[in-house]
N, C-alpha and C. Protein backbone atom coordinates (compact mmCIF):
# COMPACT_ATOMS: atom_id res chain seq x y z
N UNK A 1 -117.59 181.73 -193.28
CA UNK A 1 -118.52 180.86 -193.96
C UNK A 1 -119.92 181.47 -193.94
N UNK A 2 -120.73 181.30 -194.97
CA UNK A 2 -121.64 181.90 -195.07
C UNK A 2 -123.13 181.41 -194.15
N UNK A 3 -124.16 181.62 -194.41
CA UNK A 3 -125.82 180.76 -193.50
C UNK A 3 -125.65 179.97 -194.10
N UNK A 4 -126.31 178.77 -193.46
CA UNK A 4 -126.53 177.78 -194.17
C UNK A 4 -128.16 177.63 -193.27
N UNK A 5 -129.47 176.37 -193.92
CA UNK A 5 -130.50 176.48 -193.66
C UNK A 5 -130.51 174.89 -192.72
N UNK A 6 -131.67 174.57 -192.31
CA UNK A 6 -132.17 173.73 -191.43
C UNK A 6 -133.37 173.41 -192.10
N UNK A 7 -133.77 172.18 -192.53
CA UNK A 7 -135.55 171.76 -192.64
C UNK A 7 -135.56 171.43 -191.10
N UNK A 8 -136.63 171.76 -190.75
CA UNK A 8 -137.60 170.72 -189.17
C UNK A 8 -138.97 170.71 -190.52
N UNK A 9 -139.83 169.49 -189.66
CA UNK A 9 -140.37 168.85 -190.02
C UNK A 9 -141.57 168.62 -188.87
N UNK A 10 -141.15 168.35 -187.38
CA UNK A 10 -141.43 167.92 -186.40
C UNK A 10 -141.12 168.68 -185.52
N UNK A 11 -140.47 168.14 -184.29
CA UNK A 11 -140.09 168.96 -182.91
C UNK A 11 -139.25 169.92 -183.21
N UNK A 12 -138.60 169.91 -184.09
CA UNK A 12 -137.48 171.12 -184.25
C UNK A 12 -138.18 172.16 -184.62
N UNK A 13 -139.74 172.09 -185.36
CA UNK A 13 -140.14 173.04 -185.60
C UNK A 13 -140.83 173.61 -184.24
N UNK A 14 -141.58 173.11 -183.17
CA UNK A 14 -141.96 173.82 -181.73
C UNK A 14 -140.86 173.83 -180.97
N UNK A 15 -139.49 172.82 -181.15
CA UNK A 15 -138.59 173.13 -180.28
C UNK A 15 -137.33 173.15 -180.82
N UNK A 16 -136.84 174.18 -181.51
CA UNK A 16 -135.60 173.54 -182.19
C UNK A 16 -134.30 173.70 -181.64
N UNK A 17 -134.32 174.27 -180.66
CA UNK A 17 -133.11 174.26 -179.75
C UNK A 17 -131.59 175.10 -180.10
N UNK A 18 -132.30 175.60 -181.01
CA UNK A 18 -130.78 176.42 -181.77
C UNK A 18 -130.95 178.11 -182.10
N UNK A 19 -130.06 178.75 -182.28
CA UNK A 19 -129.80 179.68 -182.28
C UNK A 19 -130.23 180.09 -183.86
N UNK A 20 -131.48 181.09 -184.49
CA UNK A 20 -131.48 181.34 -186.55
C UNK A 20 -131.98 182.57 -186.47
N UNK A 21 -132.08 182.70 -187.19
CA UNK A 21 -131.58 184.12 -187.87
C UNK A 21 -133.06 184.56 -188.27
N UNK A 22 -133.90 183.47 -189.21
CA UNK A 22 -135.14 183.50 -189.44
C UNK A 22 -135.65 182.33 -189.54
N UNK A 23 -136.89 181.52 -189.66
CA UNK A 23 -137.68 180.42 -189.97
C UNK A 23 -138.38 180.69 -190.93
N UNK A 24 -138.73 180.06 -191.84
CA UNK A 24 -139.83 180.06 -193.56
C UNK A 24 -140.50 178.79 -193.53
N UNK A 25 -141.66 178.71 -193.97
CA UNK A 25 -142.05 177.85 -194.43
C UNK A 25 -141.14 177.63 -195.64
N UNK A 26 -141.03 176.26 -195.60
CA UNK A 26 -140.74 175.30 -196.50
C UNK A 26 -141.16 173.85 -197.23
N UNK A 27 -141.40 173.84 -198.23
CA UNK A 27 -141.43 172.49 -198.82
C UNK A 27 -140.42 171.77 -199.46
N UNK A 28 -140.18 170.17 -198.81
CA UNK A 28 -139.11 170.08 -199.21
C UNK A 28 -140.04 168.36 -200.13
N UNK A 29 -139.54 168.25 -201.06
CA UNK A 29 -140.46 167.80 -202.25
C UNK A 29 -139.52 165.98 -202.07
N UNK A 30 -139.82 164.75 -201.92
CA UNK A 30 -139.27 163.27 -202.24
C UNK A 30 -139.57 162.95 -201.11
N UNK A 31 -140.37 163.40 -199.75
CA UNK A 31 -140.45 162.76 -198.55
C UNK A 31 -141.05 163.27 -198.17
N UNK A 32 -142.27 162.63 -197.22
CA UNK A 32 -143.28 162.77 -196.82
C UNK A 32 -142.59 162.61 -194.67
N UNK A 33 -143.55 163.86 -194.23
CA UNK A 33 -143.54 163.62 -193.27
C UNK A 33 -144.13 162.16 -192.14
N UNK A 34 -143.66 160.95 -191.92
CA UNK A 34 -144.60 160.19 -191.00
C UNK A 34 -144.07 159.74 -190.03
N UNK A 35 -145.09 158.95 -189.15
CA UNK A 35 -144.87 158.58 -187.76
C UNK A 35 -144.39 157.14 -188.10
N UNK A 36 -142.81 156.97 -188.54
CA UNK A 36 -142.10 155.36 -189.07
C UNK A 36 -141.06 154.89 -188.32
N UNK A 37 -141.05 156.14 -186.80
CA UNK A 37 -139.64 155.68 -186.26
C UNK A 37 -139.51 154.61 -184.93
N UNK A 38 -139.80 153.72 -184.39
CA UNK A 38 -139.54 153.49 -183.15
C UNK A 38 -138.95 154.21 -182.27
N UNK A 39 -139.79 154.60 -181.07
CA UNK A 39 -138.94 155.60 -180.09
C UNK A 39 -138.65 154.65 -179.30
N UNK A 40 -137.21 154.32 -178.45
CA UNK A 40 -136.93 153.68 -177.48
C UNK A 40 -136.93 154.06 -175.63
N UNK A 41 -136.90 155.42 -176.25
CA UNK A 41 -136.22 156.14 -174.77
C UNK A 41 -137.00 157.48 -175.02
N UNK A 42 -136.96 158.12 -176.21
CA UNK A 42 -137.21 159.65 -175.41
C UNK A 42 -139.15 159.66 -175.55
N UNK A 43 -139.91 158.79 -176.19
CA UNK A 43 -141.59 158.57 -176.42
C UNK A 43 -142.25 157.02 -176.64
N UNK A 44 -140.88 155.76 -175.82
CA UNK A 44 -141.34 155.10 -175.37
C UNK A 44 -139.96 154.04 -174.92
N UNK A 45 -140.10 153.27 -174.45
CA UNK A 45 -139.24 151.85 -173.73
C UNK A 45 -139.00 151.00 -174.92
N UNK A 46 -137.85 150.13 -174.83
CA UNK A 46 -137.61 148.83 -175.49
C UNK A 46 -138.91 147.48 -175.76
N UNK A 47 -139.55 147.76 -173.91
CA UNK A 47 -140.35 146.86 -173.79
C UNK A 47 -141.84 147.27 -174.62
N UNK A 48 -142.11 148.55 -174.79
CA UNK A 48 -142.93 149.25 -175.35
C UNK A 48 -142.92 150.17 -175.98
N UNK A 49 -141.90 149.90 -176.94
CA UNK A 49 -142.07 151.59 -178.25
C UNK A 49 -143.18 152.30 -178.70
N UNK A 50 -142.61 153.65 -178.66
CA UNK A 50 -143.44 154.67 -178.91
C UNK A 50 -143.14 154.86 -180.67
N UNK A 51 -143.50 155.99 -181.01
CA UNK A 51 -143.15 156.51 -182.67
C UNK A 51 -143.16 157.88 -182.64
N UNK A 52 -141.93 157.94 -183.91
CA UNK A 52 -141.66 159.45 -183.62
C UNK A 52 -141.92 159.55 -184.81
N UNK A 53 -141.43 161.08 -185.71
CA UNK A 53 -141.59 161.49 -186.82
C UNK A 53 -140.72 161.08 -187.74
N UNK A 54 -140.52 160.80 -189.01
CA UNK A 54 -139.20 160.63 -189.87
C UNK A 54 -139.92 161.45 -191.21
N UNK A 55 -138.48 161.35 -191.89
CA UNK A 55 -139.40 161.80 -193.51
C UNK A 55 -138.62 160.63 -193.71
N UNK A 56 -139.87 160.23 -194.85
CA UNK A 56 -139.67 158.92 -195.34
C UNK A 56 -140.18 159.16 -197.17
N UNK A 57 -139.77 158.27 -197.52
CA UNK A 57 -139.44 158.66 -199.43
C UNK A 57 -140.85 159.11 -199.68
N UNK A 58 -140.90 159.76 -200.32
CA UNK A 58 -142.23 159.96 -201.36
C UNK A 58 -143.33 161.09 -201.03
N UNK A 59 -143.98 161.52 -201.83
CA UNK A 59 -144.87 162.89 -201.47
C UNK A 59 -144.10 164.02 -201.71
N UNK A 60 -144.46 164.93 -200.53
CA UNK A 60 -143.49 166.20 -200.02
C UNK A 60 -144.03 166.54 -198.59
N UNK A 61 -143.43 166.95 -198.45
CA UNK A 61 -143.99 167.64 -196.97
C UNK A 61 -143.29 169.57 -196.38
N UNK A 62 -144.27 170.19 -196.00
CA UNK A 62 -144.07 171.36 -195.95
C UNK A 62 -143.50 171.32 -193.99
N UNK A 63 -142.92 172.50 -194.14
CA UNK A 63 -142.25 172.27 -192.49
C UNK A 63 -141.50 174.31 -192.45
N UNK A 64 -140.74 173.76 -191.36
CA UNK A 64 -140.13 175.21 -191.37
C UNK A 64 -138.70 175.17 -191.98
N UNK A 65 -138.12 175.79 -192.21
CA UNK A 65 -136.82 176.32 -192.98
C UNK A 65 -135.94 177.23 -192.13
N UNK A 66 -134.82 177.10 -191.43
CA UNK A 66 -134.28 177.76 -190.58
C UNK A 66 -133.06 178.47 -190.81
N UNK A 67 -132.72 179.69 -191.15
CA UNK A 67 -131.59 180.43 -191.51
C UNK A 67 -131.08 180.26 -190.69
N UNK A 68 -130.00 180.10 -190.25
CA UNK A 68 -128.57 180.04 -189.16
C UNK A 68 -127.47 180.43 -189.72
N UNK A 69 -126.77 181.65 -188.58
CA UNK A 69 -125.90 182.39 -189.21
C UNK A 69 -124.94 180.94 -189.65
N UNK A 70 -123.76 181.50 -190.33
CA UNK A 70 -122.35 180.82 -190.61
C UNK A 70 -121.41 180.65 -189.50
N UNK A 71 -121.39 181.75 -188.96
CA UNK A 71 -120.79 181.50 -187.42
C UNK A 71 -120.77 180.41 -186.64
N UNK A 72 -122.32 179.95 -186.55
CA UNK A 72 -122.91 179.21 -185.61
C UNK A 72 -123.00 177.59 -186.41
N UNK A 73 -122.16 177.59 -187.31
CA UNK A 73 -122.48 176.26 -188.03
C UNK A 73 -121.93 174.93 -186.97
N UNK A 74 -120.83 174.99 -187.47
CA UNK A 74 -120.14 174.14 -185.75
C UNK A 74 -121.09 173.81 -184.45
N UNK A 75 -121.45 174.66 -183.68
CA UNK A 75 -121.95 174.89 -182.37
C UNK A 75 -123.65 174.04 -182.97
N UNK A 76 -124.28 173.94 -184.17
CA UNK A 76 -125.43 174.12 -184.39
C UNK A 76 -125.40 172.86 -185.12
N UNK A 77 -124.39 172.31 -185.71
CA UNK A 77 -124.22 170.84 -186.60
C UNK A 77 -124.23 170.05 -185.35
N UNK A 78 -123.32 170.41 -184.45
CA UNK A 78 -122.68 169.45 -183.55
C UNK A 78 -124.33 169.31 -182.81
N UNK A 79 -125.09 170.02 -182.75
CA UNK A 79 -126.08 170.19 -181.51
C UNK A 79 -126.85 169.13 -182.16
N UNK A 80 -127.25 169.29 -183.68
CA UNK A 80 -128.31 168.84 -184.85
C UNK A 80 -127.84 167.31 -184.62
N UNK A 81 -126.70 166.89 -184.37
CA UNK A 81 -126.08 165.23 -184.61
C UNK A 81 -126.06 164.75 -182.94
N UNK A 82 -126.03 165.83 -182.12
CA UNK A 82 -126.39 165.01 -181.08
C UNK A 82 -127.44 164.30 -180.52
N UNK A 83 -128.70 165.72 -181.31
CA UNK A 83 -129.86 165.25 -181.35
C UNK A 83 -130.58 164.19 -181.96
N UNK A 84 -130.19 164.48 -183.21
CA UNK A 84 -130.94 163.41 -184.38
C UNK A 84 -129.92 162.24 -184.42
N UNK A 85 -129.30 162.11 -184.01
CA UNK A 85 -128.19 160.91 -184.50
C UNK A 85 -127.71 159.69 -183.62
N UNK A 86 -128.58 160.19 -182.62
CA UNK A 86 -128.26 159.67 -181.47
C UNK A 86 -127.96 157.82 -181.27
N UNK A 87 -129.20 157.27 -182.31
CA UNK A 87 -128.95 156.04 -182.45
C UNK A 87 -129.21 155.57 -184.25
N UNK A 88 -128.52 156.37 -184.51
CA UNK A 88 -128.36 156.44 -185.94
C UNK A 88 -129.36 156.01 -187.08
N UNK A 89 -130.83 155.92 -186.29
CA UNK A 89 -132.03 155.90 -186.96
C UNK A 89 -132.50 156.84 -188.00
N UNK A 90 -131.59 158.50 -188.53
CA UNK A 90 -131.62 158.86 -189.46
C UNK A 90 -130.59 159.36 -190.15
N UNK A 91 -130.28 159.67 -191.50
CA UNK A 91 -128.87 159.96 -192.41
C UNK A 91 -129.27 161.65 -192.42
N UNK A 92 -128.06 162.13 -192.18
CA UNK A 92 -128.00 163.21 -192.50
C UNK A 92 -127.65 163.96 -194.01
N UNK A 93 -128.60 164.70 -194.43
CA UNK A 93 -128.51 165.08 -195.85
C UNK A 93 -128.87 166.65 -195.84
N UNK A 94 -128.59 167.05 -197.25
CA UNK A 94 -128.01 167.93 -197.67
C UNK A 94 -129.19 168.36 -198.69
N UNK A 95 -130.88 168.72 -198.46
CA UNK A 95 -131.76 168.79 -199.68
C UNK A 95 -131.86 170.37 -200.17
N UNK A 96 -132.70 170.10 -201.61
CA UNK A 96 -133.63 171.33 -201.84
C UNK A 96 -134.56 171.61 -201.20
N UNK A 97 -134.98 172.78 -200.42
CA UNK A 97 -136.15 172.79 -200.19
C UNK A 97 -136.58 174.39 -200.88
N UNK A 98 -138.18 174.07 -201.33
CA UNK A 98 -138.59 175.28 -201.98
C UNK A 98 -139.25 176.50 -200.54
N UNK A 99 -138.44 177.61 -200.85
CA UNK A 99 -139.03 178.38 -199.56
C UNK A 99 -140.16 178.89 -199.93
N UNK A 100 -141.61 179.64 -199.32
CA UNK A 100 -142.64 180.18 -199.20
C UNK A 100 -142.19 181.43 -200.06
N UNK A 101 -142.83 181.75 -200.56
CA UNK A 101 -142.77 183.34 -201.25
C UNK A 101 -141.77 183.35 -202.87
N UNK A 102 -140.94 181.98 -202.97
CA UNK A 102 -140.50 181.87 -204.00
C UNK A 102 -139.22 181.52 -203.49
N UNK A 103 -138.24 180.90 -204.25
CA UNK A 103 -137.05 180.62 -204.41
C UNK A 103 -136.46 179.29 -203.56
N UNK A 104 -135.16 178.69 -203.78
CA UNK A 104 -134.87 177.47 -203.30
C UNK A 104 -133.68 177.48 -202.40
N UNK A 105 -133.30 176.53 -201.22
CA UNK A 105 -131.86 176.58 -200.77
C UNK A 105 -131.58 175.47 -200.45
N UNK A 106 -130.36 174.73 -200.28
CA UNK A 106 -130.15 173.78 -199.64
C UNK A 106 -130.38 174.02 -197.98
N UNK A 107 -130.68 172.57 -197.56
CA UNK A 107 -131.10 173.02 -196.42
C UNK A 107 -130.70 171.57 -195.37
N UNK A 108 -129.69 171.09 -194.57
CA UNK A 108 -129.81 170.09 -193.68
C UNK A 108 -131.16 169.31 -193.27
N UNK A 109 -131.17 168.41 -193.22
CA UNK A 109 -132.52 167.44 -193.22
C UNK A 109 -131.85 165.98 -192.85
N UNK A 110 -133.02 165.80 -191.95
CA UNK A 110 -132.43 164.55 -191.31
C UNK A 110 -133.68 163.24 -191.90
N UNK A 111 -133.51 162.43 -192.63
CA UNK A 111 -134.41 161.59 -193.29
C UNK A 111 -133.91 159.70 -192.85
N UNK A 112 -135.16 159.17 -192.56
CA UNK A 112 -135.01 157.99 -191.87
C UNK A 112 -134.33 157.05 -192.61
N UNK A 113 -133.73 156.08 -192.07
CA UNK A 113 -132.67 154.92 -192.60
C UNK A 113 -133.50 154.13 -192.84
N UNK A 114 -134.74 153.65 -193.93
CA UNK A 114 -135.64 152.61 -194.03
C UNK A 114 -133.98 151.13 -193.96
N UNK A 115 -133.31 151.19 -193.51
CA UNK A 115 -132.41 149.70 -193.16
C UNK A 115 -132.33 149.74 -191.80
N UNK A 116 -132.48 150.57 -190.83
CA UNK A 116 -132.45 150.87 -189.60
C UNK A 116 -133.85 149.30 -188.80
N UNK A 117 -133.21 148.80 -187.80
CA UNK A 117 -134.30 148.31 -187.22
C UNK A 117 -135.24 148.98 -186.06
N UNK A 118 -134.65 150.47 -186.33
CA UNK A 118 -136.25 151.31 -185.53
C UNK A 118 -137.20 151.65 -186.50
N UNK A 119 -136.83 151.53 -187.88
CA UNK A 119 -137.80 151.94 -189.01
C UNK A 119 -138.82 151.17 -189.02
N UNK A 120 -140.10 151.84 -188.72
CA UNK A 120 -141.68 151.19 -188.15
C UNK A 120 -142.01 150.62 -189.92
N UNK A 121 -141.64 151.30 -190.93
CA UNK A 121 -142.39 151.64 -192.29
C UNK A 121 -143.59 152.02 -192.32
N UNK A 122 -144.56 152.00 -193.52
CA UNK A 122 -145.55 152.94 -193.75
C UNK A 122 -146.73 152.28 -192.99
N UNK A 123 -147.18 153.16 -192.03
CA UNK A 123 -148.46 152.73 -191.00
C UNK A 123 -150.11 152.79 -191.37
N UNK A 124 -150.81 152.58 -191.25
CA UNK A 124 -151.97 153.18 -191.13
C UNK A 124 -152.28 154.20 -190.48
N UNK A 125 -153.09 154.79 -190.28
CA UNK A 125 -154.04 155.93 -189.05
C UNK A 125 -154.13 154.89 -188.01
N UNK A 126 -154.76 153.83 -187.68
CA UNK A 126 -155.41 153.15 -186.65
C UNK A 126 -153.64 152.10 -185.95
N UNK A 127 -152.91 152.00 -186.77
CA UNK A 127 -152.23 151.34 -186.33
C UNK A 127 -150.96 152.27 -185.49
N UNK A 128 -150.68 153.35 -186.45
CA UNK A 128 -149.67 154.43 -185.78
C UNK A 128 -150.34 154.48 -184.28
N UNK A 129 -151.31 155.24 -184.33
CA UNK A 129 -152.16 155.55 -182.74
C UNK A 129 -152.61 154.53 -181.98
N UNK A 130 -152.72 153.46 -182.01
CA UNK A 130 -152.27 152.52 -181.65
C UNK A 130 -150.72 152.25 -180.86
N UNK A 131 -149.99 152.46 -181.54
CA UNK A 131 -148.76 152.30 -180.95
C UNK A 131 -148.29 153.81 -180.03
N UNK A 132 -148.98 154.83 -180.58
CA UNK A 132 -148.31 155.94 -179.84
C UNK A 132 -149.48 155.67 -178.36
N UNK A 133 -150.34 155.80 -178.51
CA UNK A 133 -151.62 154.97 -177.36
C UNK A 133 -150.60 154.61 -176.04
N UNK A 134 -150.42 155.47 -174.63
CA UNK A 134 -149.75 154.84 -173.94
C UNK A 134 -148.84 154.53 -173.68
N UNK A 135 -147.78 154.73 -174.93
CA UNK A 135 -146.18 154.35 -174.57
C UNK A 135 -145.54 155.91 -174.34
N UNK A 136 -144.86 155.85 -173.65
CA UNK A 136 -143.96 157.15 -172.58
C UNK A 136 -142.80 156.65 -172.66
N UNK A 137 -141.44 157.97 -172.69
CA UNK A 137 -140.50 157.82 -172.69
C UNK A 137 -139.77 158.49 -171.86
N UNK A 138 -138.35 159.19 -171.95
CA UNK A 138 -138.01 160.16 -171.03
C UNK A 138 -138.14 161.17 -171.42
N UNK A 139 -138.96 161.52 -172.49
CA UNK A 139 -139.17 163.11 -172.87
C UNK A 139 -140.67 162.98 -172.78
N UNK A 140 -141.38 162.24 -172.02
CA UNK A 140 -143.16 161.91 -171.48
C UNK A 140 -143.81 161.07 -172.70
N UNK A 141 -145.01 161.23 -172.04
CA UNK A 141 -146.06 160.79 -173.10
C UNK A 141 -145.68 160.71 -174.70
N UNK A 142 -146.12 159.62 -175.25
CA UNK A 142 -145.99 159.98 -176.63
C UNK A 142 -147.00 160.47 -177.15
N UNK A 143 -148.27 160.34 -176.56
CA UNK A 143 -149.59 161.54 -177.48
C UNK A 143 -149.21 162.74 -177.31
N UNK A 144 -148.31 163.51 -176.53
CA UNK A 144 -148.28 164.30 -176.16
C UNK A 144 -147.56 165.18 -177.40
N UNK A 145 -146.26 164.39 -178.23
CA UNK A 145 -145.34 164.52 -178.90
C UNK A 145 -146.61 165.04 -180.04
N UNK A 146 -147.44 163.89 -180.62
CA UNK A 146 -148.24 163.50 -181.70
C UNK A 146 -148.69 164.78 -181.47
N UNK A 147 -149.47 165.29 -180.47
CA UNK A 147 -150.60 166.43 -180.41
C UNK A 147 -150.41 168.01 -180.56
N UNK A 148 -148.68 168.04 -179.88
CA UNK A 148 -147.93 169.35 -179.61
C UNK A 148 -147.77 169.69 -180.96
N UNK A 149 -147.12 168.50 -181.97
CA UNK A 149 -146.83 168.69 -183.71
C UNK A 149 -147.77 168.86 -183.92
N UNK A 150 -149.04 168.40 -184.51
CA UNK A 150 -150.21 168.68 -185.07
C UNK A 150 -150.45 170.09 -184.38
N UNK A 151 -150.78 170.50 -183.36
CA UNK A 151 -151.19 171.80 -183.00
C UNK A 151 -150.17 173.04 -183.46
N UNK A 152 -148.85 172.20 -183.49
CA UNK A 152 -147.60 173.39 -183.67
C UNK A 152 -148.06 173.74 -185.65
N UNK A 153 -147.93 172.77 -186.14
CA UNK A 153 -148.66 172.60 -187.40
C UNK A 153 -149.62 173.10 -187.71
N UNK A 154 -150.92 173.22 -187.27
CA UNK A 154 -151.76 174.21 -187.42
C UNK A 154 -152.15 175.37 -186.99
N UNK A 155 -151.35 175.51 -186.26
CA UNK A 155 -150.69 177.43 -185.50
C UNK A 155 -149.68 177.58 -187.28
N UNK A 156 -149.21 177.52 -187.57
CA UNK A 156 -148.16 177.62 -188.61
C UNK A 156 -149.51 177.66 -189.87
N UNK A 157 -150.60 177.23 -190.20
CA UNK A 157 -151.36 176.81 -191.43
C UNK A 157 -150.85 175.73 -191.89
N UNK A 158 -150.17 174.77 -191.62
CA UNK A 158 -149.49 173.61 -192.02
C UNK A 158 -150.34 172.43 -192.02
N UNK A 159 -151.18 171.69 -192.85
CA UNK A 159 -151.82 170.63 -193.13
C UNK A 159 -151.32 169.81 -192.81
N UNK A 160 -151.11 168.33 -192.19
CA UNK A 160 -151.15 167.00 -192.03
C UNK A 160 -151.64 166.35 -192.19
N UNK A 161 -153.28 166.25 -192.83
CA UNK A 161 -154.10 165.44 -192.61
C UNK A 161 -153.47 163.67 -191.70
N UNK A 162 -152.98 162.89 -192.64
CA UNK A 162 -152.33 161.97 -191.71
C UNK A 162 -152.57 161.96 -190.40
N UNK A 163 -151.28 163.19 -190.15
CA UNK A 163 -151.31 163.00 -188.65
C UNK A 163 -152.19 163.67 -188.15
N UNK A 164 -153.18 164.57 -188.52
CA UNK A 164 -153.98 164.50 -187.66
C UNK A 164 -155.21 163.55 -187.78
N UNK A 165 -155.15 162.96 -188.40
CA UNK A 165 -156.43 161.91 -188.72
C UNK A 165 -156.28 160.56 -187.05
N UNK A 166 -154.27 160.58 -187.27
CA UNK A 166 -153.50 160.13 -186.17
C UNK A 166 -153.84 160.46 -184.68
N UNK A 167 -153.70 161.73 -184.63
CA UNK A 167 -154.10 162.65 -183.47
C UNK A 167 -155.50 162.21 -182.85
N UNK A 168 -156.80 162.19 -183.70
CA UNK A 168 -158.20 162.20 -183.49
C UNK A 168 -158.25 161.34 -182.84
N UNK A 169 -157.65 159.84 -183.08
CA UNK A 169 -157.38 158.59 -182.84
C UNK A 169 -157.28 158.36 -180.84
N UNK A 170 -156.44 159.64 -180.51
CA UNK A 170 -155.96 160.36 -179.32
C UNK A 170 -157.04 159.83 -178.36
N UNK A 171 -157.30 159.98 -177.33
CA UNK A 171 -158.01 160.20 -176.37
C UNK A 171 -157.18 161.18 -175.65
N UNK A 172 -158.78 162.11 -175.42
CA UNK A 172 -158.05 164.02 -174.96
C UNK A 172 -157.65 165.05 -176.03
N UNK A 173 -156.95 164.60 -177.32
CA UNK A 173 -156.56 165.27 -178.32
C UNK A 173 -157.30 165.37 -179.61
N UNK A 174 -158.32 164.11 -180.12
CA UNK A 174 -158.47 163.79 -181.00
C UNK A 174 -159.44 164.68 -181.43
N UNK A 175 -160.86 164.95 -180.47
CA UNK A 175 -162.19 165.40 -180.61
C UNK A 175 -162.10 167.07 -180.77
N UNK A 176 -160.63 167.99 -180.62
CA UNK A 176 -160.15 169.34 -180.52
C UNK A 176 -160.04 169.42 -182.21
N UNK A 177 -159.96 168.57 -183.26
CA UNK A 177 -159.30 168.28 -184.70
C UNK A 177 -160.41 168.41 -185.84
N UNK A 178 -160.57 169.36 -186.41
CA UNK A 178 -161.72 168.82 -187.29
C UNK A 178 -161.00 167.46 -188.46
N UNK A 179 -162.45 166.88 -188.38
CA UNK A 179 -161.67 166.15 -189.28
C UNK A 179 -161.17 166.56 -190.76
N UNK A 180 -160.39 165.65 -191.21
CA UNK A 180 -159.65 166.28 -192.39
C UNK A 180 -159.66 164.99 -193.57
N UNK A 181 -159.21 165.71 -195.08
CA UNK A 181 -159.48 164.37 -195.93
C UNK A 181 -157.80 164.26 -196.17
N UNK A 182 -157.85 164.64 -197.59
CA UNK A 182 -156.11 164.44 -198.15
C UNK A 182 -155.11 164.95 -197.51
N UNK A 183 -153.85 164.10 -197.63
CA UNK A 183 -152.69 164.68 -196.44
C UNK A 183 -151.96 166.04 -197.68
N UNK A 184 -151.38 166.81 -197.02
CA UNK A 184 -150.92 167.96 -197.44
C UNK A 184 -149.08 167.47 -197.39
């Protein structure tokens, strides 16, 4: 079987845990990167949810693009569904994404279940950071999550405005950000 690709978006892009071949920037065009997910456990509690990343309909959002041999599809699906799927807060799909330098591939992408009851929907700046503000999970802090993406993001040239408008919001993280206008 031949490569097949990976969008990250988020943590998969500073941590993606898998074995590729290469990473590209990518844009993958009907979904916008945002902070819409309720975290329960790994960036906050039941009693106090945190928020994670989802792509959610509309915009586009640019991210990384991950070649993975064919070999490793099995070993690398199974890893991708243990991760993301865990409480079935996103559908696994099958998109276009346009790579950097020209041309297109399908590419695995994990995009949020707006029917899901962890789906936060579309936030403000003041209200997202707000909720990430303090809530911890078993993978720590949730500013921590917010700040590592935005920084992993702009090590890459990758715009957010959003989230980093999100970030500023931070205490410790925010005042490191210039500010920014339109989200990318």
């Amino acid at each position: 079987m031949g490569d097949f690709w990976v969008f990250g978006y988020g943590s998969l892009i500073w941590r993606p845990g898998f074995a590729h071949v290469e990473a590209r920037r990518a844009r993958l065009y009907g979904y916008r990167r945002s902070l819409c997910v309720y975290s329960h456990v790994h960036r906050g509690t039941p009693e106090r949810p945190g928020l994670v990343l989802g792509l959610d309909r509309g915009g586009s959002c640019v991210g990384l693009a991950f070649r993975v041999a064919g070999h490793l599809r099995e070993e690398v699906i199974g890893y991708l569904r243990e991760r993301e799927l865990v409480t079935m807060v996103y559908l696994e799909r099958t998109l276009a994404v346009r790579l950097e330098g020209g041309g297109a591939v399908d590419a695995i992408a994990y995009v949020v279940d707006r029917d899901h009851r962890q789906y936060a929907g579309s936030l403000d700046e003041a209200a997202a950071a707000s909720m990430v503000l303090g809530a911890q999970g078993q993978s720590g802090p949730n500013e921590t999550y917010v700040t590592n993406t935005v920084e992993h993001l702009r090590a890459l040239g990758i715009r957010d405005h959003w989230l980093e408008a999100v970030a500023r919001r931070l205490p410790n993280s925010g005042s490191a950000l210039p500010d920014a206008g339109k989200r990318t």
